[in-house]
N, C-alpha and C. Protein backbone atom coordinates (compact mmCIF):
# COMPACT_ATOMS: atom_id res chain seq x y z
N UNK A 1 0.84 -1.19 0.00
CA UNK A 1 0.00 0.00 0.00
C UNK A 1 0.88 1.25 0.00
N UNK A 2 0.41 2.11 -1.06
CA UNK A 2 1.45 2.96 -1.01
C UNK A 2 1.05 4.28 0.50
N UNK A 3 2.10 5.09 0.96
CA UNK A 3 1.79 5.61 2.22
C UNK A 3 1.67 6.97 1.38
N UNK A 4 1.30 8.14 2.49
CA UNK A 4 0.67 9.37 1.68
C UNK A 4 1.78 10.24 1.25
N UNK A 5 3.12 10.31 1.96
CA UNK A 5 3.98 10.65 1.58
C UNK A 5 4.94 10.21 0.27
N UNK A 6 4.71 8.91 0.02
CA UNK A 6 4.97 8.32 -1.13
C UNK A 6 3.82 9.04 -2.33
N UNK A 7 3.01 8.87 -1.81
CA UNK A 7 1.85 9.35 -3.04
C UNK A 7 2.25 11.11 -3.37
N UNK A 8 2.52 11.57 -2.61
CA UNK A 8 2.70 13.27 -2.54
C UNK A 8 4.02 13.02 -3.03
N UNK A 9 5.22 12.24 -3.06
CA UNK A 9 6.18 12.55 -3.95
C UNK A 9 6.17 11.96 -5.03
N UNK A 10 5.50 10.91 -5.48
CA UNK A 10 5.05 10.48 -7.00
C UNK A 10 3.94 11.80 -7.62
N UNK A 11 3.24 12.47 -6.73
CA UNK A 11 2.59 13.60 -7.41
C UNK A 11 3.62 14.65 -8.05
N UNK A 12 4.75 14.46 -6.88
CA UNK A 12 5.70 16.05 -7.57
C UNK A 12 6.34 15.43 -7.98
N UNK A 13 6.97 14.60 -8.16
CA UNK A 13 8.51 14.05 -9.38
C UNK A 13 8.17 13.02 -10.29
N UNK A 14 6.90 12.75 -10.42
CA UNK A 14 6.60 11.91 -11.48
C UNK A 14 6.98 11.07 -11.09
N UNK A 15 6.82 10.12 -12.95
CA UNK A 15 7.60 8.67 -12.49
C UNK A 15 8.59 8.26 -11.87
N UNK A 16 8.71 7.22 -11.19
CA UNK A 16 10.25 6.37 -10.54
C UNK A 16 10.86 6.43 -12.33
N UNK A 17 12.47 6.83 -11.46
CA UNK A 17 13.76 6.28 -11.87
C UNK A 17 13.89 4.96 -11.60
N UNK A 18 13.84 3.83 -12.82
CA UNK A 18 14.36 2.40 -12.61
C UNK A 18 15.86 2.34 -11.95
N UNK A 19 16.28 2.18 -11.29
CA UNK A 19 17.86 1.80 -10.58
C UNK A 19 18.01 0.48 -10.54
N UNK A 20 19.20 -0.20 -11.35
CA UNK A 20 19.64 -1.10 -10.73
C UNK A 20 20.99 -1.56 -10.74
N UNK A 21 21.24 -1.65 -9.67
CA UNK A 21 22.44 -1.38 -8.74
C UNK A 21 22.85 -2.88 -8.18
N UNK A 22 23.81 -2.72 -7.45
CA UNK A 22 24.92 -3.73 -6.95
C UNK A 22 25.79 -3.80 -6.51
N UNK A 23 26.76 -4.78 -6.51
CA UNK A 23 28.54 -4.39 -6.51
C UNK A 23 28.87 -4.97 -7.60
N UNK A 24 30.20 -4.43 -8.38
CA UNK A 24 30.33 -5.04 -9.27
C UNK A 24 30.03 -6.29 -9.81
N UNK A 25 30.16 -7.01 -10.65
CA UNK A 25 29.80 -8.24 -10.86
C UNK A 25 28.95 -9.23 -10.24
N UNK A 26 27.99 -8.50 -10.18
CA UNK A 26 26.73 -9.08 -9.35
C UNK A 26 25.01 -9.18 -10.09
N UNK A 27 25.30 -9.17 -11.27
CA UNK A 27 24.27 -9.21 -12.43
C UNK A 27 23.48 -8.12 -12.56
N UNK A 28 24.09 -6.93 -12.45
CA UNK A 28 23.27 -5.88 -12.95
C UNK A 28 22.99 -5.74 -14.01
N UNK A 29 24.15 -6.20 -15.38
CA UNK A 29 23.86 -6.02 -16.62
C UNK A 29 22.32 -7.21 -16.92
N UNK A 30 22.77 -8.16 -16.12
CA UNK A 30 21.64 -9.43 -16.32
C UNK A 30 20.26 -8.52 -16.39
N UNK A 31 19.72 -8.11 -14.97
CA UNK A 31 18.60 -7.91 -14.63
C UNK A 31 18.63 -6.56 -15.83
N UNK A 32 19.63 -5.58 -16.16
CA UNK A 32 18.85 -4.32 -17.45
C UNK A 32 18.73 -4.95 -18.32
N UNK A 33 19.09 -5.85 -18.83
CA UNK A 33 18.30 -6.85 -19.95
C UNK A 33 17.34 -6.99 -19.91
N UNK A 34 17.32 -8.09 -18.77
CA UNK A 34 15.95 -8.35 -18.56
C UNK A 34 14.52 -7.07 -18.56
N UNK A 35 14.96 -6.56 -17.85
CA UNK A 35 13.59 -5.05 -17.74
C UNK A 35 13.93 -4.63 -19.58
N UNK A 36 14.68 -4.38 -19.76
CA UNK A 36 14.26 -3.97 -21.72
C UNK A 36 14.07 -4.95 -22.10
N UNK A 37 14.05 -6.48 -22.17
CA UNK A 37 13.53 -7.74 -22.72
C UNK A 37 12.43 -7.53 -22.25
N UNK A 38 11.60 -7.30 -21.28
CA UNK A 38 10.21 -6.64 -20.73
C UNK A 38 9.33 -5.63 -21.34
N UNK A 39 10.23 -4.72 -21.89
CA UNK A 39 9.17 -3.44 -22.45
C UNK A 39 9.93 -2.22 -22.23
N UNK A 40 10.80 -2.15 -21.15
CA UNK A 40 11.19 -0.96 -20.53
C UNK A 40 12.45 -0.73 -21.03
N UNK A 41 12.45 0.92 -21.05
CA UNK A 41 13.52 1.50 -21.60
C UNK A 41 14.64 1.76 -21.33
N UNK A 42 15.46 1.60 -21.38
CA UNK A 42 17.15 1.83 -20.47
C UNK A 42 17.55 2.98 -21.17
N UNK A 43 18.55 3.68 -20.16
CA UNK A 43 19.40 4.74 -20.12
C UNK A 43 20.69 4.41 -20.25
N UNK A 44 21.69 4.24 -21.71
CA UNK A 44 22.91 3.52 -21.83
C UNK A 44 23.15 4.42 -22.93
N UNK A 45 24.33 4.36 -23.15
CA UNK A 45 25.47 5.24 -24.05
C UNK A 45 25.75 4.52 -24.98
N UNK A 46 26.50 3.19 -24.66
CA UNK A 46 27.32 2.49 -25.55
C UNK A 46 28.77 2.61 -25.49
N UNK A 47 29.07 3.39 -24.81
CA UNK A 47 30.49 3.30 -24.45
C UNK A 47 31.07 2.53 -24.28
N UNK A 48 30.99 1.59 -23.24
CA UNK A 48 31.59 0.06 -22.93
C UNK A 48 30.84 -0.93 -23.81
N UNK A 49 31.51 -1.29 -24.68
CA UNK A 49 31.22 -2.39 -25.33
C UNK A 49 31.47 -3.47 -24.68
N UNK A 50 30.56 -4.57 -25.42
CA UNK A 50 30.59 -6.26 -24.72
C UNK A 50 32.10 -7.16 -24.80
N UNK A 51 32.41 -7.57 -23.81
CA UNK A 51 33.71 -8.33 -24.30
C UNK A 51 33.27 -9.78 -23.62
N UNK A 52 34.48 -9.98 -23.23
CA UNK A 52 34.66 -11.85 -22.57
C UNK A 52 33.78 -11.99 -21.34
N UNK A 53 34.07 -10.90 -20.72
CA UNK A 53 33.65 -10.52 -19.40
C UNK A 53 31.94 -10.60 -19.24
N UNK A 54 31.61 -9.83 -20.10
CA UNK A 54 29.57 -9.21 -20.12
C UNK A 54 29.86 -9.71 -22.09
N UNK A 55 29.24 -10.97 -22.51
CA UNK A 55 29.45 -11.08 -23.49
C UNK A 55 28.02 -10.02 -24.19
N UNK A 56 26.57 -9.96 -22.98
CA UNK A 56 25.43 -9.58 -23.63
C UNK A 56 25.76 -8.25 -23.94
N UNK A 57 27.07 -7.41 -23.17
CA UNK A 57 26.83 -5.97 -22.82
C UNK A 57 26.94 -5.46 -21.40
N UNK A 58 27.53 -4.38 -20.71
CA UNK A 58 27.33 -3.50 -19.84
C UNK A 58 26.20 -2.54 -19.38
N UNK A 59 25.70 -2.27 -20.70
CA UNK A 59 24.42 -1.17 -20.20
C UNK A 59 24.88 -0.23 -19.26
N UNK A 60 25.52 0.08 -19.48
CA UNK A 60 25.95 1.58 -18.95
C UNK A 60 25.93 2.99 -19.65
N UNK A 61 26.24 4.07 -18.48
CA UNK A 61 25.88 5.60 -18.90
C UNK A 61 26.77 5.51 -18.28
N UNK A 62 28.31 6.66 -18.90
CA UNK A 62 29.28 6.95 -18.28
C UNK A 62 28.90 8.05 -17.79
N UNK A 63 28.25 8.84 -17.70
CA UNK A 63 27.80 9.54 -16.57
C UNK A 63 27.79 9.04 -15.42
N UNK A 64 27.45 8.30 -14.87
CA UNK A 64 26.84 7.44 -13.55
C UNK A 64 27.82 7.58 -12.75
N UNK A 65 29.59 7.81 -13.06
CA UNK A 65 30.53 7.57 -12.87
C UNK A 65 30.76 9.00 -12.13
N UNK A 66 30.26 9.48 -12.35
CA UNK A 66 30.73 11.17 -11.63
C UNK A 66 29.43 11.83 -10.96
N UNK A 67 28.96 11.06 -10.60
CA UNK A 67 27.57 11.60 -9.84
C UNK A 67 28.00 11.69 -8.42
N UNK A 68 28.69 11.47 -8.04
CA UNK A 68 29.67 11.81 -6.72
C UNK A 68 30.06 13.28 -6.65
N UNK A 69 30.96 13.48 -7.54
CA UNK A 69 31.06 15.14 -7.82
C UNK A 69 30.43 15.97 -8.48
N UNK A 70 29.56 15.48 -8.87
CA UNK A 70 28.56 16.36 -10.21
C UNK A 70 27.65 16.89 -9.33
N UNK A 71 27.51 18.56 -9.97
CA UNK A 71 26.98 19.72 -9.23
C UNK A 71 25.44 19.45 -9.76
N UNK A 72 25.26 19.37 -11.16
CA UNK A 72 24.02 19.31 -11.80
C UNK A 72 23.82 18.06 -12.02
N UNK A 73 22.57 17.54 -11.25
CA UNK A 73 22.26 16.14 -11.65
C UNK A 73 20.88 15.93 -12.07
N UNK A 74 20.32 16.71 -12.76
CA UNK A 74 19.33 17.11 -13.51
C UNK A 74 18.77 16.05 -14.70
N UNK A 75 19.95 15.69 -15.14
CA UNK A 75 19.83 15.14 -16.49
C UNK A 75 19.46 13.70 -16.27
N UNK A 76 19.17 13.08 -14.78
CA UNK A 76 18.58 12.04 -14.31
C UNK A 76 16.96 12.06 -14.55
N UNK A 77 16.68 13.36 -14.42
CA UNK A 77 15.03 13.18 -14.75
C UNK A 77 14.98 13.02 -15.85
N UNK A 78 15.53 12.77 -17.08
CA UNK A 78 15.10 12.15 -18.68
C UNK A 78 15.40 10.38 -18.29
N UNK A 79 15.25 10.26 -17.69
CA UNK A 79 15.47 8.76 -16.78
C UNK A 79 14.11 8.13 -16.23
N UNK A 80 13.21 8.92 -15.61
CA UNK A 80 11.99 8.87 -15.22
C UNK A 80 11.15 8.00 -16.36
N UNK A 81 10.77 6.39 -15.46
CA UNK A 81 9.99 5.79 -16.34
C UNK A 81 11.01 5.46 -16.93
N UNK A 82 12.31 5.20 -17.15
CA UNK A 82 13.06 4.50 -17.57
C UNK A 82 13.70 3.69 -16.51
N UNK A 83 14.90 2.83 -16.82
CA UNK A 83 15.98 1.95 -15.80
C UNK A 83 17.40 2.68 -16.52
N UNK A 84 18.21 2.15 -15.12
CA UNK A 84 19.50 3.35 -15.53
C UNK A 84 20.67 2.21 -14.53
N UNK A 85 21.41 1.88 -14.56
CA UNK A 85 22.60 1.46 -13.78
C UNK A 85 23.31 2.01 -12.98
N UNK A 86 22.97 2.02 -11.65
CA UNK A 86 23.74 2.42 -11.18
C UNK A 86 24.86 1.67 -9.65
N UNK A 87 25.99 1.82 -9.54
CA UNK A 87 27.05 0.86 -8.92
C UNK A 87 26.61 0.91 -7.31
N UNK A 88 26.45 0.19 -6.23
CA UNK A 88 25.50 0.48 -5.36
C UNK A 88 26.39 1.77 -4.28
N UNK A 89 28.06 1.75 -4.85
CA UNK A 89 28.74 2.67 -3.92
C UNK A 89 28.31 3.93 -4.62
N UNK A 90 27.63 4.20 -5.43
CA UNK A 90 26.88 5.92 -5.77
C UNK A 90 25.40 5.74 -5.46
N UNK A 91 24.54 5.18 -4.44
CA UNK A 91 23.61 5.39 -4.67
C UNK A 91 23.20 6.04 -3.61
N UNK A 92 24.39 6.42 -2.99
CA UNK A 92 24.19 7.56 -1.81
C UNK A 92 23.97 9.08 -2.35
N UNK A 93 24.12 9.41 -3.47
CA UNK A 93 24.64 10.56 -4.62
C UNK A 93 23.28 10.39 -5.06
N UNK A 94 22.15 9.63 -5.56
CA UNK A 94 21.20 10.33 -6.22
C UNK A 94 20.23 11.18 -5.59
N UNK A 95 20.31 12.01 -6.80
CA UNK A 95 19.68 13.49 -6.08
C UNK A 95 17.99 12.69 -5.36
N UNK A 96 17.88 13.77 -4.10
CA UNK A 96 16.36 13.71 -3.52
C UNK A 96 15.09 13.89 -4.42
N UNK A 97 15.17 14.80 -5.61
CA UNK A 97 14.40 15.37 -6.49
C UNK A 97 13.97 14.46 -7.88
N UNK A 98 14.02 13.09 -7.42
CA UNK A 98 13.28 11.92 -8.10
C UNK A 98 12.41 10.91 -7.28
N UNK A 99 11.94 10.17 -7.47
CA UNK A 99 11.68 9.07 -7.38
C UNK A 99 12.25 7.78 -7.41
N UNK A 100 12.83 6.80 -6.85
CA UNK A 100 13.36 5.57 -7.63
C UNK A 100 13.02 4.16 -6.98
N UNK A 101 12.92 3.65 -7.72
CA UNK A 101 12.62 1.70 -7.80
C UNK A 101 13.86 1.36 -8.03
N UNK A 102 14.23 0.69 -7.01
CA UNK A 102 15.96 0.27 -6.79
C UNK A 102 15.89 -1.28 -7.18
N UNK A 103 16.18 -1.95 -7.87
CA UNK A 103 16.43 -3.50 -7.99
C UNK A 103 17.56 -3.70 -7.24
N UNK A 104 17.87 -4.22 -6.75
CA UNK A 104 19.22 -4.36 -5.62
C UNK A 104 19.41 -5.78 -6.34
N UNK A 105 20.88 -6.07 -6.91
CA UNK A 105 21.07 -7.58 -7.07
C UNK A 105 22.26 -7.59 -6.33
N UNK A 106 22.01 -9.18 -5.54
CA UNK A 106 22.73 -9.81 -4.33
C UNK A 106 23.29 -11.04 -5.11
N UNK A 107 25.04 -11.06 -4.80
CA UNK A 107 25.59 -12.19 -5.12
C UNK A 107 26.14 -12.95 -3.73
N UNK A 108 26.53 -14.01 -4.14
CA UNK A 108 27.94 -14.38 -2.75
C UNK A 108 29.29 -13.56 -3.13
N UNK A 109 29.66 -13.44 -2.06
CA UNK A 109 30.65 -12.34 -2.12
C UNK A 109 32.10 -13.15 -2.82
N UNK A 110 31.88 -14.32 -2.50
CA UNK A 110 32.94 -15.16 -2.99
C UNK A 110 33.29 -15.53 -4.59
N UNK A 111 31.88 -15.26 -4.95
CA UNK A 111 31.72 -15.29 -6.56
C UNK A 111 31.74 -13.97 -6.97
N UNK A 112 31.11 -13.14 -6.33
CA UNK A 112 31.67 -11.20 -6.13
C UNK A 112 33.36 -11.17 -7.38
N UNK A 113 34.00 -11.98 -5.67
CA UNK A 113 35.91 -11.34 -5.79
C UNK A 113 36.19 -12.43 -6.96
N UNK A 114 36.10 -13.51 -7.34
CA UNK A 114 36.55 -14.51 -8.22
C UNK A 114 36.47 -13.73 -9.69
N UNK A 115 35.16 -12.93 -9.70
CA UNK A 115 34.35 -12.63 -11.29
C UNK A 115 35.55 -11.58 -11.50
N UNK A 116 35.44 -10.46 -10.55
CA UNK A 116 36.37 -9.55 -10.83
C UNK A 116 37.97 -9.80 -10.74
N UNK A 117 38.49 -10.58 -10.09
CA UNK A 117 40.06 -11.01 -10.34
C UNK A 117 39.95 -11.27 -11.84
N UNK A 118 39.28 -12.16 -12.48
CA UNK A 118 39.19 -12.60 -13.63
C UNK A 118 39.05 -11.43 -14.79
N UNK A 119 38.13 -10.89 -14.06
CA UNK A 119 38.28 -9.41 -15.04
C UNK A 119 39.66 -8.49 -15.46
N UNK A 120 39.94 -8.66 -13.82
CA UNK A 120 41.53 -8.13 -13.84
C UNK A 120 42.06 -8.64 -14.70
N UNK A 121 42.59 -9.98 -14.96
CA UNK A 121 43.10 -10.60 -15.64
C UNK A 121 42.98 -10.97 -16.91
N UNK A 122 41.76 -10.77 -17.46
CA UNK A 122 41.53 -10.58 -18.22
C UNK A 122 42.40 -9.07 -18.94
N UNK A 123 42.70 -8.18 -18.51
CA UNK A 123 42.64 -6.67 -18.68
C UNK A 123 44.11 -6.75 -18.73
N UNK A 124 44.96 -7.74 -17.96
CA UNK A 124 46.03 -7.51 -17.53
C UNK A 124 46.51 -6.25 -16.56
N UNK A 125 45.91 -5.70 -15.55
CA UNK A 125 45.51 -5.18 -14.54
C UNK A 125 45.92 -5.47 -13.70
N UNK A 126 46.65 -4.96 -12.63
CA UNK A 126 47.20 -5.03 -11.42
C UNK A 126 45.73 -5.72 -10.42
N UNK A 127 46.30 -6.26 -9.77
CA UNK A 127 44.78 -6.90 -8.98
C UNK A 127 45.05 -5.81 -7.38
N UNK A 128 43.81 -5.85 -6.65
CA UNK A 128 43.56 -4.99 -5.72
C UNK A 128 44.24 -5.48 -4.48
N UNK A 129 43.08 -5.03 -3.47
CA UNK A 129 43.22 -5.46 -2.22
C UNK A 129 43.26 -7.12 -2.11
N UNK A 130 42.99 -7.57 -1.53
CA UNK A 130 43.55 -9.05 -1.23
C UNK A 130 42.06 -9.32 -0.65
N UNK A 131 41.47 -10.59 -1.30
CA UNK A 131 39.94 -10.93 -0.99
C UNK A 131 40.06 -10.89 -0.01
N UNK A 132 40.65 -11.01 0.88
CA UNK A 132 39.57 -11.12 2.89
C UNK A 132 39.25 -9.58 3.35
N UNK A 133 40.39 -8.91 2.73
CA UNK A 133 40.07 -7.01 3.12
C UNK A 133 38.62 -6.81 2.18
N UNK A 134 38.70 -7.33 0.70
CA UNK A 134 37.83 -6.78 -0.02
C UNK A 134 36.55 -7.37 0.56
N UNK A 135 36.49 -7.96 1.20
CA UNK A 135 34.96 -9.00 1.77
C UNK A 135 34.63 -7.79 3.17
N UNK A 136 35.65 -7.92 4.32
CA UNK A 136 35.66 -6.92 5.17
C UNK A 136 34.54 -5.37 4.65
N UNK A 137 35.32 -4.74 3.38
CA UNK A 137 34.71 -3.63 3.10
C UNK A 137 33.57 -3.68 2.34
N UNK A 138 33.30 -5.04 1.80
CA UNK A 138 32.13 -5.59 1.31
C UNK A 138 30.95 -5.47 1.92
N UNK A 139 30.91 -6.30 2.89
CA UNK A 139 30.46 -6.86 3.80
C UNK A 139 30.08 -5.79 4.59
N UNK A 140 30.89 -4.49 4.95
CA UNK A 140 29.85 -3.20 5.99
C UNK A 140 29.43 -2.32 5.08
N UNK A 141 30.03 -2.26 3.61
CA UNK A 141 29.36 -1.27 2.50
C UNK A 141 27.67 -1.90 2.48
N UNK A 142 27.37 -3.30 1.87
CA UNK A 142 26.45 -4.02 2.11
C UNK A 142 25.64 -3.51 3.30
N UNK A 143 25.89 -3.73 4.56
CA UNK A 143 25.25 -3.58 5.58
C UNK A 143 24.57 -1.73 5.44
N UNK A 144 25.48 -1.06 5.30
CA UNK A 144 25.03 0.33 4.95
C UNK A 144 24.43 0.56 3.93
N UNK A 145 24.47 -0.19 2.96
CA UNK A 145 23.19 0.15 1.85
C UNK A 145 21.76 -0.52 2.33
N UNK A 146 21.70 -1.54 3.07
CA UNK A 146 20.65 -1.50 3.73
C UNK A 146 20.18 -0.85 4.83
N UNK A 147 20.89 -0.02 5.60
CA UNK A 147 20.15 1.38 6.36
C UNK A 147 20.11 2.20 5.60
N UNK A 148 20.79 2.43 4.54
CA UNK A 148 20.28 3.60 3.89
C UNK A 148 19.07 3.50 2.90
N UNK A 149 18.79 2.62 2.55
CA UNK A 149 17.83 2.14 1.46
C UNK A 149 16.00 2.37 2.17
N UNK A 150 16.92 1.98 3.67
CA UNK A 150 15.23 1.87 4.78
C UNK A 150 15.20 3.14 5.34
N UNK A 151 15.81 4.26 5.44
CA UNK A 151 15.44 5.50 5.58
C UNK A 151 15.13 6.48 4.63
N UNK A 152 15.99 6.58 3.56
CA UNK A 152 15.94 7.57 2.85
C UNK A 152 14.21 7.55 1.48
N UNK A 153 13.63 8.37 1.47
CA UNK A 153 12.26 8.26 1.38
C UNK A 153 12.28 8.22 -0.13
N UNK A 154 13.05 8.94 -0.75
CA UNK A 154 13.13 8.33 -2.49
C UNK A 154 13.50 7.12 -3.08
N UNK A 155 14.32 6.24 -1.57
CA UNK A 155 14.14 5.04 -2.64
C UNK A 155 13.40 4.11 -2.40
N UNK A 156 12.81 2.97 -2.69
CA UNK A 156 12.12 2.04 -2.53
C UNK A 156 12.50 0.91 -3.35
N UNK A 157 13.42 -0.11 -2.44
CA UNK A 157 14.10 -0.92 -2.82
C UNK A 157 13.45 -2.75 -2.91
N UNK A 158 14.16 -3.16 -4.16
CA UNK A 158 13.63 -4.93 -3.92
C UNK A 158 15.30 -5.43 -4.30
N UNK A 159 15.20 -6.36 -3.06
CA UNK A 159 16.69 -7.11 -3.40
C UNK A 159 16.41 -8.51 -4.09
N UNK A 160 17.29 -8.71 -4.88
CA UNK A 160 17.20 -9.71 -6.09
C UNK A 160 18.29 -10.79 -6.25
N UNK A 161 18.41 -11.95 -6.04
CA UNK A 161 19.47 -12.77 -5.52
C UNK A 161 19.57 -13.41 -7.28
N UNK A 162 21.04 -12.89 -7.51
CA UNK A 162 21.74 -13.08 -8.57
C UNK A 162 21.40 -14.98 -9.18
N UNK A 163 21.90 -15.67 -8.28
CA UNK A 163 21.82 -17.24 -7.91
C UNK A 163 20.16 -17.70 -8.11
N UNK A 164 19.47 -17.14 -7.75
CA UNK A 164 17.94 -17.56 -7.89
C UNK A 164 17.72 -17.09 -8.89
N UNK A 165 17.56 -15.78 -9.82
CA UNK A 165 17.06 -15.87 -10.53
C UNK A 165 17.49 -16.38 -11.97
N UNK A 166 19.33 -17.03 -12.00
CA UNK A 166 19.54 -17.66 -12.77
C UNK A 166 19.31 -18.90 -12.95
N UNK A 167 18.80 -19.85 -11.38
CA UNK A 167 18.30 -21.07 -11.48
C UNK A 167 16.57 -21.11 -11.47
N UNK A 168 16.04 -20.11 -11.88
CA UNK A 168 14.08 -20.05 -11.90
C UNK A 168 14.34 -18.62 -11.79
N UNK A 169 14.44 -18.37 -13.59
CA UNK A 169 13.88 -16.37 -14.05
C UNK A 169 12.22 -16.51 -13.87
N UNK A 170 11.31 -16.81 -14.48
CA UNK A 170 10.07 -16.60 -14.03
C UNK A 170 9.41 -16.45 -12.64
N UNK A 171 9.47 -16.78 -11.52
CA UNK A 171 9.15 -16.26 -10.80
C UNK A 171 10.16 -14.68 -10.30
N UNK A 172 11.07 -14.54 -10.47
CA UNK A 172 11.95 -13.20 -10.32
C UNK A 172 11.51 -12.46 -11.24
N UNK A 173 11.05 -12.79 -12.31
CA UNK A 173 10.63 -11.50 -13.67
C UNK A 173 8.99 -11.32 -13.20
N UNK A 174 8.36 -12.23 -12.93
CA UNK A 174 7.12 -11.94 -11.61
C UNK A 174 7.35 -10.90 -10.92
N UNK A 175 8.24 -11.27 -10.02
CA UNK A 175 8.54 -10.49 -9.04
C UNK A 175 9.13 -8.77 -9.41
N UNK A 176 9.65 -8.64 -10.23
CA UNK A 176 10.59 -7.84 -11.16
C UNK A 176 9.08 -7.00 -11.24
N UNK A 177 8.20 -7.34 -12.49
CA UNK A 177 7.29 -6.23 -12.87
C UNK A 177 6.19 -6.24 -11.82
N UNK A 178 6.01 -6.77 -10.85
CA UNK A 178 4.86 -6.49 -9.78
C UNK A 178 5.84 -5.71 -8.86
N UNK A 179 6.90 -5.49 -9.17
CA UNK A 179 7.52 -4.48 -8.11
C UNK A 179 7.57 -2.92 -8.88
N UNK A 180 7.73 -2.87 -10.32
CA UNK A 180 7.43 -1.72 -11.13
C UNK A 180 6.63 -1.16 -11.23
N UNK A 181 5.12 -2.35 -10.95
CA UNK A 181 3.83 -1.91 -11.04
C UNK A 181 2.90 -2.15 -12.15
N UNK A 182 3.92 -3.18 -12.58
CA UNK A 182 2.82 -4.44 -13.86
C UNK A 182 3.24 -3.55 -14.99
N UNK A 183 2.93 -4.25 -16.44
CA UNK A 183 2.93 -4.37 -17.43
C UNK A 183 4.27 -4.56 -18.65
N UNK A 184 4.81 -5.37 -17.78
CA UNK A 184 6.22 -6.01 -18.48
C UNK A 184 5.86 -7.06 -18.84
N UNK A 185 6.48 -7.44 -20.12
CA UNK A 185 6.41 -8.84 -21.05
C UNK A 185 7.25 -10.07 -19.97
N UNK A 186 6.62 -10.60 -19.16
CA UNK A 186 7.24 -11.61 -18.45
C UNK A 186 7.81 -12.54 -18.30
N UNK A 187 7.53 -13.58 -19.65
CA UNK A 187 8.09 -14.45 -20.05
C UNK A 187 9.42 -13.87 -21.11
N UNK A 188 9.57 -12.84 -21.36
CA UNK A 188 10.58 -12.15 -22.44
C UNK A 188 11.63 -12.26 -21.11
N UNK A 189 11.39 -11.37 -20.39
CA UNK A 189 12.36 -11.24 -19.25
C UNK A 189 13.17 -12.55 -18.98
N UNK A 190 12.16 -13.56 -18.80
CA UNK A 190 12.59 -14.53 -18.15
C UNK A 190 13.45 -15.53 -19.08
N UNK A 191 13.51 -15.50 -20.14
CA UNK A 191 13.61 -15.91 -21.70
C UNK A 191 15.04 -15.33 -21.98
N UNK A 192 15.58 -14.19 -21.66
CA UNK A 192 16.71 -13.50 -21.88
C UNK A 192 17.59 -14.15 -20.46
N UNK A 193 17.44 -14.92 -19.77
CA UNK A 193 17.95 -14.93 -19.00
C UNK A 193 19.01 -16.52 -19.30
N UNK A 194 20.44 -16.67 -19.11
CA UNK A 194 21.33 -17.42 -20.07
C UNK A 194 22.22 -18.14 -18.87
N UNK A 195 21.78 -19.06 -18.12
CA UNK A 195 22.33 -19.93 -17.20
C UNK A 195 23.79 -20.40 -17.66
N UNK A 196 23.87 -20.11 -19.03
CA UNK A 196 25.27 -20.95 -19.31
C UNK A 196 26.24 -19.43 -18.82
N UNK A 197 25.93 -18.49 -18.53
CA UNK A 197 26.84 -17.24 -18.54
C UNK A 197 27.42 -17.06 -16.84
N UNK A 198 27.05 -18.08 -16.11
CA UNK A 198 26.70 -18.07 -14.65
C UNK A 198 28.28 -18.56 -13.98
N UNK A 199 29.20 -18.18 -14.39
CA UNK A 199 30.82 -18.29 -14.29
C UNK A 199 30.85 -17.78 -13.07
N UNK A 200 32.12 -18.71 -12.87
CA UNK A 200 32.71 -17.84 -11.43
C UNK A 200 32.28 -18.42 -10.09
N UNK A 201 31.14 -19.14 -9.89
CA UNK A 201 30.78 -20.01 -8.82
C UNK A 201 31.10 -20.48 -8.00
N UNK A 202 31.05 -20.65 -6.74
CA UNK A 202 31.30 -21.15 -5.69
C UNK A 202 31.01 -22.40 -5.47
């Protein structure tokens, strides 16, 4: 049920901003597929092209990347009624002056650090911190996106377990457009979804 304060800020900012967010390698590109295999429109550039890594694609806006320092963040409301990507360490940065439907996708953290070493390596890239630190800062970033997600009144979040919805997409693409508010192609969603791409496993 929506509450009256929710209703009074869907009156002034219009539609929700689609968000969907994560930590890296945690199927965000999966699930913006899926919502445009649905009906819905994404906010992407094309900049990052598909490689070894995201063979479907990134779906990204290099914008997204500087919304930390960016004075004018305006150009998010041509987003409204669309889905947009965003990394879950900026989702402290979107402006108050929207609306948003957050898809939150949840991996194991262990398949998290594996996907991205591989990326590294892939890249030939110096590799980072050392997985038990990167789990450490994982692990309380995580915890803080869930207090922040339950206070702050623009977003309204559904968490989405990476692992489930690659072993049974139809009930998650269910779940997916009854959280938007209906009228996504459901079985499309669920149809785009490619179990053989599910690397990196624990």
């Amino acid at each position: 049920m929506v509450g009256l304060s929710q209703l009074l800020r869907r009156i002034r900012f219009g539609r929700p901003v689609v968000v969907v967010s994560g930590l890296p390698r945690s199927g965000t590109s999966m699930a913006m597929k899926m919502l445009e295999a649905g009906g819905l429109e994404v906010t992407v550039d094309g900049v990052r092209i598909a490689d070894d890594d995201n063979p479907r694609g990134y779906y990204e806006d290099e914008r997204v990347k500087d919304l930390a320092k960016m004075e004018d963040r305006r150009w998010l409301r041509r987003s409204r009624g669309k889905a947009i990507k965003v990394i879950s360490f900026l989702l402290k940065d979107l402006p108050a002056d929207n609306n948003y439907k957050v898809v939150f996708m949840e991996r194991d953290l262990s398949e998290v650090l594996r996907s991205q070493q591989k990326m590294l390596e892939h890249r030939e890239e110096e590799s980072g911190p050392e997985d038990e630190k990167m789990r450490e800062v994982y692990v309380e970033h995580l915890r803080h996106v869930r207090f922040m997600v339950g206070y702050r009144r623009h977003l309204d979040t559904l968490f989405v377990s990476y692992r489930e919805v690659l072993a049974d997409p139809e009930p998650h693409a269910r779940r997916l457009d009854e959280f938007l508010g209906g009228g996504l192609d459901r079985r499309a969603m669920a149809e785009v979804v490619d179990p053989a791409l599910y690397r990196n496993r624990v």
